[in-house]
N, C-alpha and C. Protein backbone atom coordinates (compact mmCIF):
# COMPACT_ATOMS: atom_id res chain seq x y z
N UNK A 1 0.85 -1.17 0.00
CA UNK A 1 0.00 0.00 0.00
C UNK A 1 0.91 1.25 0.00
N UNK A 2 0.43 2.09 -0.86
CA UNK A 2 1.46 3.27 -1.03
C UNK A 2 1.67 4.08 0.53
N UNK A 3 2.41 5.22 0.65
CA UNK A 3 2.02 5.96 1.68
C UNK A 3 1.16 6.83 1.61
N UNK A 4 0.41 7.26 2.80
CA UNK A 4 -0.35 8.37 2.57
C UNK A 4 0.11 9.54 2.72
N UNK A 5 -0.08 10.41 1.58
CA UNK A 5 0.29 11.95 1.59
C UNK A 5 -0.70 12.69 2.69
N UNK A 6 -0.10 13.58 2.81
CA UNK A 6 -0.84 14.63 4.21
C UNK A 6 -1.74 15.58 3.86
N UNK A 7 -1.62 15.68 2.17
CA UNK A 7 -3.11 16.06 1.74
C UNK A 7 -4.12 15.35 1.66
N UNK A 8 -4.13 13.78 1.84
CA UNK A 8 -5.26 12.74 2.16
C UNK A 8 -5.69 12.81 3.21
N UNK A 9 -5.53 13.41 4.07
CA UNK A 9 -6.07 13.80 5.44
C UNK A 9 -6.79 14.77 5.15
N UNK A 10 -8.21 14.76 5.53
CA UNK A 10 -9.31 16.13 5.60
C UNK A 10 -8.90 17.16 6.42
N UNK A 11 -8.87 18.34 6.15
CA UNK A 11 -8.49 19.22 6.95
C UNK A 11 -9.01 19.47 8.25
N UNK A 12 -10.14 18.99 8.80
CA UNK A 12 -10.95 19.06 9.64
C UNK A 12 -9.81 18.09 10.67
N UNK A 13 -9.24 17.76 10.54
CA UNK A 13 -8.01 16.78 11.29
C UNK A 13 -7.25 17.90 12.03
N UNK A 14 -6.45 18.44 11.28
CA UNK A 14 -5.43 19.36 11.67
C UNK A 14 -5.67 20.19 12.50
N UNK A 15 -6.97 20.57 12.92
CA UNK A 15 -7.25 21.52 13.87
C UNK A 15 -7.94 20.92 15.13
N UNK A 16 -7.61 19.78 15.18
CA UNK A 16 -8.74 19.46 16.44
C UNK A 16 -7.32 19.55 17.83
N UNK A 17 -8.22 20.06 18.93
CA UNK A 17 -6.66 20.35 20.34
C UNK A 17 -7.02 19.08 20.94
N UNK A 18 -6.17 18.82 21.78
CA UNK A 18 -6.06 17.76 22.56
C UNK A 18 -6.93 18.13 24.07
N UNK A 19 -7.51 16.93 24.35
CA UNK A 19 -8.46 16.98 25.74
C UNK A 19 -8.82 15.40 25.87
N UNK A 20 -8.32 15.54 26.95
CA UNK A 20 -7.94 14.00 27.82
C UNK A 20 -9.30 13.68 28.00
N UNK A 21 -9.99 14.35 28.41
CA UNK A 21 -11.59 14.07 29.00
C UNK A 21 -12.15 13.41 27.68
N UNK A 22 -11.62 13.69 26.91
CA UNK A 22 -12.60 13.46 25.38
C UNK A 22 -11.64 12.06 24.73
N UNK A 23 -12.31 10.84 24.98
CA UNK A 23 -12.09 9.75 24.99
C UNK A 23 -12.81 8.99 24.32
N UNK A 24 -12.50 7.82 23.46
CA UNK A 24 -13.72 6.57 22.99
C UNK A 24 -14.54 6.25 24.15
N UNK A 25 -15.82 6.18 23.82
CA UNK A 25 -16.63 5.87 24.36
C UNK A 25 -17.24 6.69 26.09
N UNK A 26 -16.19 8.19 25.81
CA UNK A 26 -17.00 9.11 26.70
C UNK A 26 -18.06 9.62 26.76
N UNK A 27 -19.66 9.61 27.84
CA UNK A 27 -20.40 10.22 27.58
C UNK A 27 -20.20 11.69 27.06
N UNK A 28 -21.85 11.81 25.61
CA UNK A 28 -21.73 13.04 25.62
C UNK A 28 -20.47 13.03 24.47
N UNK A 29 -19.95 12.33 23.87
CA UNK A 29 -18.47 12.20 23.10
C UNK A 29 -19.07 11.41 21.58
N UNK A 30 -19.43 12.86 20.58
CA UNK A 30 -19.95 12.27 19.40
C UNK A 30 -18.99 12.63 18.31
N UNK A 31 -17.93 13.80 18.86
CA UNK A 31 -16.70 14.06 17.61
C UNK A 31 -15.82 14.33 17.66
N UNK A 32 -14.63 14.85 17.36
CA UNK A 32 -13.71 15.76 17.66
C UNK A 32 -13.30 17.00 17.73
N UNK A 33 -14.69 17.56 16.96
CA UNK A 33 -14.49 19.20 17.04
C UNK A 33 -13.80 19.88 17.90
N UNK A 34 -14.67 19.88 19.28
CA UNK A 34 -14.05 19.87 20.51
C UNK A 34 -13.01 19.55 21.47
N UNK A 35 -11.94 18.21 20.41
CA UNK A 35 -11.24 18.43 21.22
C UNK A 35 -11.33 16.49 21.13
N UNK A 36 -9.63 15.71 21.48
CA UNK A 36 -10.05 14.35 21.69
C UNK A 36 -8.71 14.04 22.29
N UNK A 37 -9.08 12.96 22.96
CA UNK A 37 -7.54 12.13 23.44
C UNK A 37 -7.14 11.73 22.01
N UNK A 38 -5.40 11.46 22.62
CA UNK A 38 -5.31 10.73 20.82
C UNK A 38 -5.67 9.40 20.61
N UNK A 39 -6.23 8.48 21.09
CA UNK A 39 -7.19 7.65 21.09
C UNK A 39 -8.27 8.00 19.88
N UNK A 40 -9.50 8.71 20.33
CA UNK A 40 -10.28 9.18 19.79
C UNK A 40 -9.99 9.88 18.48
N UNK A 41 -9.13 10.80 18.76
CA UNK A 41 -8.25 10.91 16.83
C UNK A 41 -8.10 9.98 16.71
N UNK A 42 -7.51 9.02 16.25
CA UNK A 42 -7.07 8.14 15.72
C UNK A 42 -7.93 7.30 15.27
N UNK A 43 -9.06 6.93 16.16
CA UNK A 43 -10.16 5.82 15.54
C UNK A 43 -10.93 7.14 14.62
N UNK A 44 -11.40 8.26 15.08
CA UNK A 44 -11.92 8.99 14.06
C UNK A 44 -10.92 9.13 12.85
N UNK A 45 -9.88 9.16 12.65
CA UNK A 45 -8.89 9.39 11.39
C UNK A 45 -9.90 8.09 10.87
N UNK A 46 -9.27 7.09 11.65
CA UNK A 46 -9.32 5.59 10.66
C UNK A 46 -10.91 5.67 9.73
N UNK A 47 -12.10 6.27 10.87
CA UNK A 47 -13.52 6.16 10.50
C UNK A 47 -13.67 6.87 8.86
N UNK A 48 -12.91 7.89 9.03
CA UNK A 48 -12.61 9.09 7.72
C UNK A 48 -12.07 8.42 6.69
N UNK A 49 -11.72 7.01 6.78
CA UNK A 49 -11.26 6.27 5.91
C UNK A 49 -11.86 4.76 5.86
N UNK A 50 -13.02 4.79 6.29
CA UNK A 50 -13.94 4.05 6.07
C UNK A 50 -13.34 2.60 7.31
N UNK A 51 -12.70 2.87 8.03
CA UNK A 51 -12.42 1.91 9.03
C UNK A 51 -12.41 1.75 10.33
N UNK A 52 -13.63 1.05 11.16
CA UNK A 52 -14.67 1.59 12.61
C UNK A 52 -14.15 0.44 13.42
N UNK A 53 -13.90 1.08 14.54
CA UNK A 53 -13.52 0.19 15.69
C UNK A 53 -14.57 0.82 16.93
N UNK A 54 -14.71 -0.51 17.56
CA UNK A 54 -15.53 -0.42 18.92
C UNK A 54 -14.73 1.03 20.01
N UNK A 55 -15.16 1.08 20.91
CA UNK A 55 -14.47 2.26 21.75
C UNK A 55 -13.26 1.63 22.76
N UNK A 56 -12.39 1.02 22.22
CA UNK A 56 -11.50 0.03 22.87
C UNK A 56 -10.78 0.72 23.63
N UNK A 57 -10.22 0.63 24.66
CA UNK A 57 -8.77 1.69 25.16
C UNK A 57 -8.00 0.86 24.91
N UNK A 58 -6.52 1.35 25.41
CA UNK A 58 -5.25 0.96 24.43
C UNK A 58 -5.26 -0.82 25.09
N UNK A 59 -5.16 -0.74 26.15
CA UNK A 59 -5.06 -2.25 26.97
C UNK A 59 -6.04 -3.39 26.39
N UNK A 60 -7.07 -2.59 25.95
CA UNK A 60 -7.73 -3.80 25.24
C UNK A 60 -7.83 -3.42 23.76
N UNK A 61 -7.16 -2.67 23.35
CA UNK A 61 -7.16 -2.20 21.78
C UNK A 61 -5.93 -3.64 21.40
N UNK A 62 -4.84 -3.73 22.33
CA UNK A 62 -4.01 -4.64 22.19
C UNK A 62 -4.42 -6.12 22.02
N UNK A 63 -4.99 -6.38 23.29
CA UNK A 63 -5.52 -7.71 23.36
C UNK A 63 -6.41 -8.26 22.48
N UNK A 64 -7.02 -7.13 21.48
CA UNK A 64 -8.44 -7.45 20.79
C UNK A 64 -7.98 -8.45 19.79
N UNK A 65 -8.96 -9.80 19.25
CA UNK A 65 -8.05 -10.08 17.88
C UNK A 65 -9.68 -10.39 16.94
N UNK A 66 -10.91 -9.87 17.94
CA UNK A 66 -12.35 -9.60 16.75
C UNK A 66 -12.02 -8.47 15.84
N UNK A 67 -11.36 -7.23 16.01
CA UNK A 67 -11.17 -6.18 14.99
C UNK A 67 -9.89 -5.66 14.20
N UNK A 68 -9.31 -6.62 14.73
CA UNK A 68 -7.80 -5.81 14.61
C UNK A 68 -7.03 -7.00 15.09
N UNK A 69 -5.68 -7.05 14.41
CA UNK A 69 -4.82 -7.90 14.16
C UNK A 69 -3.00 -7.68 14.38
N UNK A 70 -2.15 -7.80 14.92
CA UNK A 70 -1.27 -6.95 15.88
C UNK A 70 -0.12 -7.22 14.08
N UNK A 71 0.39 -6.43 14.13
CA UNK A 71 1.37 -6.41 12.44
C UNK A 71 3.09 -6.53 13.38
N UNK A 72 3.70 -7.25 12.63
CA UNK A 72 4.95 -6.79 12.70
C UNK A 72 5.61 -5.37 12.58
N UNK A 73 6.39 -5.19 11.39
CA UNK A 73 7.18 -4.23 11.57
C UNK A 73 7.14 -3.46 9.93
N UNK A 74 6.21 -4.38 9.15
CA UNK A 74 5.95 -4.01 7.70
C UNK A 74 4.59 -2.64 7.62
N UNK A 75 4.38 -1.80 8.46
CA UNK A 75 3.49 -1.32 8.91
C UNK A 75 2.66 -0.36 7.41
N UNK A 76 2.12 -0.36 7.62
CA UNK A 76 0.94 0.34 6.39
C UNK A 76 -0.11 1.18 6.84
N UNK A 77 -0.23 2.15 5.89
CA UNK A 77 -1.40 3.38 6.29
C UNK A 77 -2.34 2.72 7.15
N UNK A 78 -2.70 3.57 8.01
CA UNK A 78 -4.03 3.45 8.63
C UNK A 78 -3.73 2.60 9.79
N UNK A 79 -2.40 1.87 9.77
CA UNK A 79 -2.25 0.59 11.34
C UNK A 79 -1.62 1.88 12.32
N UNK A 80 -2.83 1.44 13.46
CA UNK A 80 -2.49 1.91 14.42
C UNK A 80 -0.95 1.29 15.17
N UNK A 81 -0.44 2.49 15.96
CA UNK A 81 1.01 2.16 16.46
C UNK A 81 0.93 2.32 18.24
N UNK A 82 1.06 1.62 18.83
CA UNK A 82 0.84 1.89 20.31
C UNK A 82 2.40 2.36 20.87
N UNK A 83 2.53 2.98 21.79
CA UNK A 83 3.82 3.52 22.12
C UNK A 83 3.25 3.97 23.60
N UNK A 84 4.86 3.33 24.71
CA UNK A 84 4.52 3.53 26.01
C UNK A 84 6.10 3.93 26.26
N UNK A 85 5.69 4.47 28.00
CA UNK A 85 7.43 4.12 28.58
C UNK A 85 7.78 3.05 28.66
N UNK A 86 7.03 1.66 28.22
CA UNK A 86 7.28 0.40 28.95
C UNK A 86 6.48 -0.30 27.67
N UNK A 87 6.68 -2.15 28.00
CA UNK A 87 5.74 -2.44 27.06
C UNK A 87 4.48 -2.61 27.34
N UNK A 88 4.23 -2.47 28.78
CA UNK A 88 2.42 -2.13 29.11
C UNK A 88 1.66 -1.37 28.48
N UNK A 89 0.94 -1.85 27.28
CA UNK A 89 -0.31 -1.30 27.04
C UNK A 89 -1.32 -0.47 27.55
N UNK A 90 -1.30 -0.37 28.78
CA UNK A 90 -2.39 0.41 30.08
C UNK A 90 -1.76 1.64 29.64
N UNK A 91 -2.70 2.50 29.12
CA UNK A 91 -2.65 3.68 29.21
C UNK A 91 -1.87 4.09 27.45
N UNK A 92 -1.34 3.58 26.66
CA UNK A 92 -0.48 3.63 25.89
C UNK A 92 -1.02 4.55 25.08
N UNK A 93 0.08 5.17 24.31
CA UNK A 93 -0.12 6.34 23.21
C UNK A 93 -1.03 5.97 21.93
N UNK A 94 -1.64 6.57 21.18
CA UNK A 94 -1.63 5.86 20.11
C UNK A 94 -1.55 6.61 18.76
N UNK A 95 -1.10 6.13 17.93
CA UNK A 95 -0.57 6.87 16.58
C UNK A 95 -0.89 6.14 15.60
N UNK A 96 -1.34 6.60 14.38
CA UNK A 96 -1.74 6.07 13.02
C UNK A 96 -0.69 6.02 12.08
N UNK A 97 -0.12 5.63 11.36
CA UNK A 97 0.99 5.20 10.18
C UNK A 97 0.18 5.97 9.21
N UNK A 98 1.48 6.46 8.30
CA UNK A 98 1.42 7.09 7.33
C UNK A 98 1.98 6.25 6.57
N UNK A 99 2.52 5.55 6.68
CA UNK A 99 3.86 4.66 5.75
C UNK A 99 4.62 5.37 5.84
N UNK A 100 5.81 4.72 4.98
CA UNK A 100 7.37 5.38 4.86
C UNK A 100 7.58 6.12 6.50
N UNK A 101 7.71 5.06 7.18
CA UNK A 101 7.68 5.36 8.52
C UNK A 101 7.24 6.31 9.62
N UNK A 102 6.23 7.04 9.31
CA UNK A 102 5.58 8.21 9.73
C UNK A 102 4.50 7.38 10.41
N UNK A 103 4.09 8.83 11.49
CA UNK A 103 2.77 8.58 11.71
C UNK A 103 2.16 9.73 12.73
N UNK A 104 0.82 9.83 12.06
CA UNK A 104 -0.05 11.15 12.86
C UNK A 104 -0.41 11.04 14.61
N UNK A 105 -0.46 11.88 14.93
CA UNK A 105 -0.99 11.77 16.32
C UNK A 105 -1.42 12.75 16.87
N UNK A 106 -1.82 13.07 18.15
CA UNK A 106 -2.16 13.82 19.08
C UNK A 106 -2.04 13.39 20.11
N UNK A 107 -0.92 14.69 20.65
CA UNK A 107 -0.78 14.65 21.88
C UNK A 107 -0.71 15.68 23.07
N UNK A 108 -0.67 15.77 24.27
CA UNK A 108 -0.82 16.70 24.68
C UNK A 108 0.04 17.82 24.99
N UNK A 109 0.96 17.45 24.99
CA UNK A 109 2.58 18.05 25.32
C UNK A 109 2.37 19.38 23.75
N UNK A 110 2.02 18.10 22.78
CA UNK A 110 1.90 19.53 21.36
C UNK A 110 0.69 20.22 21.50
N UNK A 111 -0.38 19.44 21.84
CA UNK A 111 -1.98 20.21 21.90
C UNK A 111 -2.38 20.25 20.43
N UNK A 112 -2.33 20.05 19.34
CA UNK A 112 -2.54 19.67 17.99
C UNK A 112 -1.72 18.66 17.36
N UNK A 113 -2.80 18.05 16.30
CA UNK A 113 -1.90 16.80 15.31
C UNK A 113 -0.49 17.28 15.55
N UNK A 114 0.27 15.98 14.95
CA UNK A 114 1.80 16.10 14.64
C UNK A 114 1.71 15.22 13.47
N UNK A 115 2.75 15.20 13.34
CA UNK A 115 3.72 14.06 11.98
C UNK A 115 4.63 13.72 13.01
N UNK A 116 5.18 12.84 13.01
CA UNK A 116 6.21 12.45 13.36
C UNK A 116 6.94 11.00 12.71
N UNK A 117 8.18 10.82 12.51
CA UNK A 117 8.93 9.61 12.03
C UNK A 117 9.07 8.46 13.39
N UNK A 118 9.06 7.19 13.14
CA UNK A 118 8.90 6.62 14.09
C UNK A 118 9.88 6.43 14.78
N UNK A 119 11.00 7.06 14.74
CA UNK A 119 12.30 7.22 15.15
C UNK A 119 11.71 8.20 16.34
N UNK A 120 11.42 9.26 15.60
CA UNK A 120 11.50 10.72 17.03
C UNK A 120 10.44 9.99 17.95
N UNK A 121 9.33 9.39 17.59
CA UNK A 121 8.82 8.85 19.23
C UNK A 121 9.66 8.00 20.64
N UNK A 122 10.32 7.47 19.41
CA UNK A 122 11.53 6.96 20.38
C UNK A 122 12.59 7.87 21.47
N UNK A 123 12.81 8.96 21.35
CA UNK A 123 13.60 9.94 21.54
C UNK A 123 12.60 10.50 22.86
N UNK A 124 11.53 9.89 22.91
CA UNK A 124 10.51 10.85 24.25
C UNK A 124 10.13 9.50 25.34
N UNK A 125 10.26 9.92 26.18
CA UNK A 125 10.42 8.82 27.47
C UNK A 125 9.23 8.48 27.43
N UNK A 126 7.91 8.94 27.00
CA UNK A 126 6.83 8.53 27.50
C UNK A 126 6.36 7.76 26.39
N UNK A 127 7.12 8.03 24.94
CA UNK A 127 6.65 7.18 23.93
C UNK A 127 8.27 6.06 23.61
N UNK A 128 9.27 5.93 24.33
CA UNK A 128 10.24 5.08 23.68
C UNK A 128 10.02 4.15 23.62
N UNK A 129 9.17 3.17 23.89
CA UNK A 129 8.71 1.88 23.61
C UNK A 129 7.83 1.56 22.53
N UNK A 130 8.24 1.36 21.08
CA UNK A 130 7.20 1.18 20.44
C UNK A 130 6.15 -0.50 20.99
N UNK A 131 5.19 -0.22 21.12
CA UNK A 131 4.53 -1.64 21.87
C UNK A 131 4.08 -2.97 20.75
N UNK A 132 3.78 -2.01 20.01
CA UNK A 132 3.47 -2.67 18.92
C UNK A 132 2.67 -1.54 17.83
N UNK A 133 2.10 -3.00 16.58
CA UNK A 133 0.83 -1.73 16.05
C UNK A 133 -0.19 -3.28 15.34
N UNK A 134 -1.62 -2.74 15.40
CA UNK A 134 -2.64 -3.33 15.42
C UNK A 134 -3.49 -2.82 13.78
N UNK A 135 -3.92 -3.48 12.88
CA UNK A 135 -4.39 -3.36 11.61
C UNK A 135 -5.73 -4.23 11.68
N UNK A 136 -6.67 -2.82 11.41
CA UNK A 136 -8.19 -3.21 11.04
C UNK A 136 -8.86 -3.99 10.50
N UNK A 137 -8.95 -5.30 10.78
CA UNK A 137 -9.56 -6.31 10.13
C UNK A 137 -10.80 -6.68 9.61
N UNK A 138 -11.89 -6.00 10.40
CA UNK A 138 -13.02 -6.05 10.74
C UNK A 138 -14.04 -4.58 11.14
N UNK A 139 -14.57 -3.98 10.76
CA UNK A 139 -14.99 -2.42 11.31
C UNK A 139 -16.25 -3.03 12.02
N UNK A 140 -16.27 -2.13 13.28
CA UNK A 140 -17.81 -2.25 13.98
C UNK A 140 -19.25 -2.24 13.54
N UNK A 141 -19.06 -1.38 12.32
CA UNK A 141 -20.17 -0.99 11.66
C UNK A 141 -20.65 -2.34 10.58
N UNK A 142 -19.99 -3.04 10.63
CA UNK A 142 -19.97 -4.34 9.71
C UNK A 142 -20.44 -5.67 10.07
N UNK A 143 -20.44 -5.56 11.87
CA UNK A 143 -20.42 -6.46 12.28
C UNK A 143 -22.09 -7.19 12.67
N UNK A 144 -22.43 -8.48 12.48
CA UNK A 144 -23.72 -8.93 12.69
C UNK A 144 -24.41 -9.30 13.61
């Protein structure tokens, strides 16, 4: 799969700030206008690209294997990337692949999207652990 250019991203992306309160599956939590953990970016990116996941947090975004499928190291648009201080999942970052080793996020330290290479997450104590990354097998909206 090619990479995705950063004009394939809707612009409605680029402006959303970061807010912890605003989580998958928070009451009252129908978008990102307002504001999202990067959790919530991230499954909304994927949705913008036609690919729906339940409101998982990262600990069980990991463990899941009904929607999503954990990838090696060949990573491709749209696979989510988990990143911790550690390899515990509880609580973990999460970031979307761009290919050619990139990948979008939100976080709070920036307070808007980033780009970043999967190198520089490494370089930040709270993301040097890449944990893994997980690819959409299955969307919620699909399911019977």
């Amino acid at each position: 799969m090619p990479p995705m250019l950063l004009s394939d991203i809707p612009d409605r992306f680029w402006h959303v700030p970061y807010d912890a309160t605003r989580y998958p599956g928070a009451p009252g939590v129908d978008s990102i206008a307002a504001g999202a953990n990067c959790q919530l970016f991230a499954y909304e990116l994927l949705r913008a690209f036609g690919r729906e996941l339940p409101p998982l947090r990262s600990s069980d975004l990991w463990a899941d294997t009904q929607h999503t499928e954990r990838v090696s190291d060949d990573f491709e648009p749209l696979d989510l990337l988990l990143f911790g201080p550690t390899a515990d999942p509880f609580g973990a970052h999460i970031a979307v692949s761009l290919g050619d080793e990139r990948a979008i996020h939100l976080s709070q330290r920036i307070g808007t999207p980033a780009v970043w290479s999967i190198a520089r997450f490494r370089d930040e104590a709270d993301y040097a652990v890449l944990i893994g990354a997980k690819r959409v097998i299955r969307t919620a909206h699909n399911e019977s």
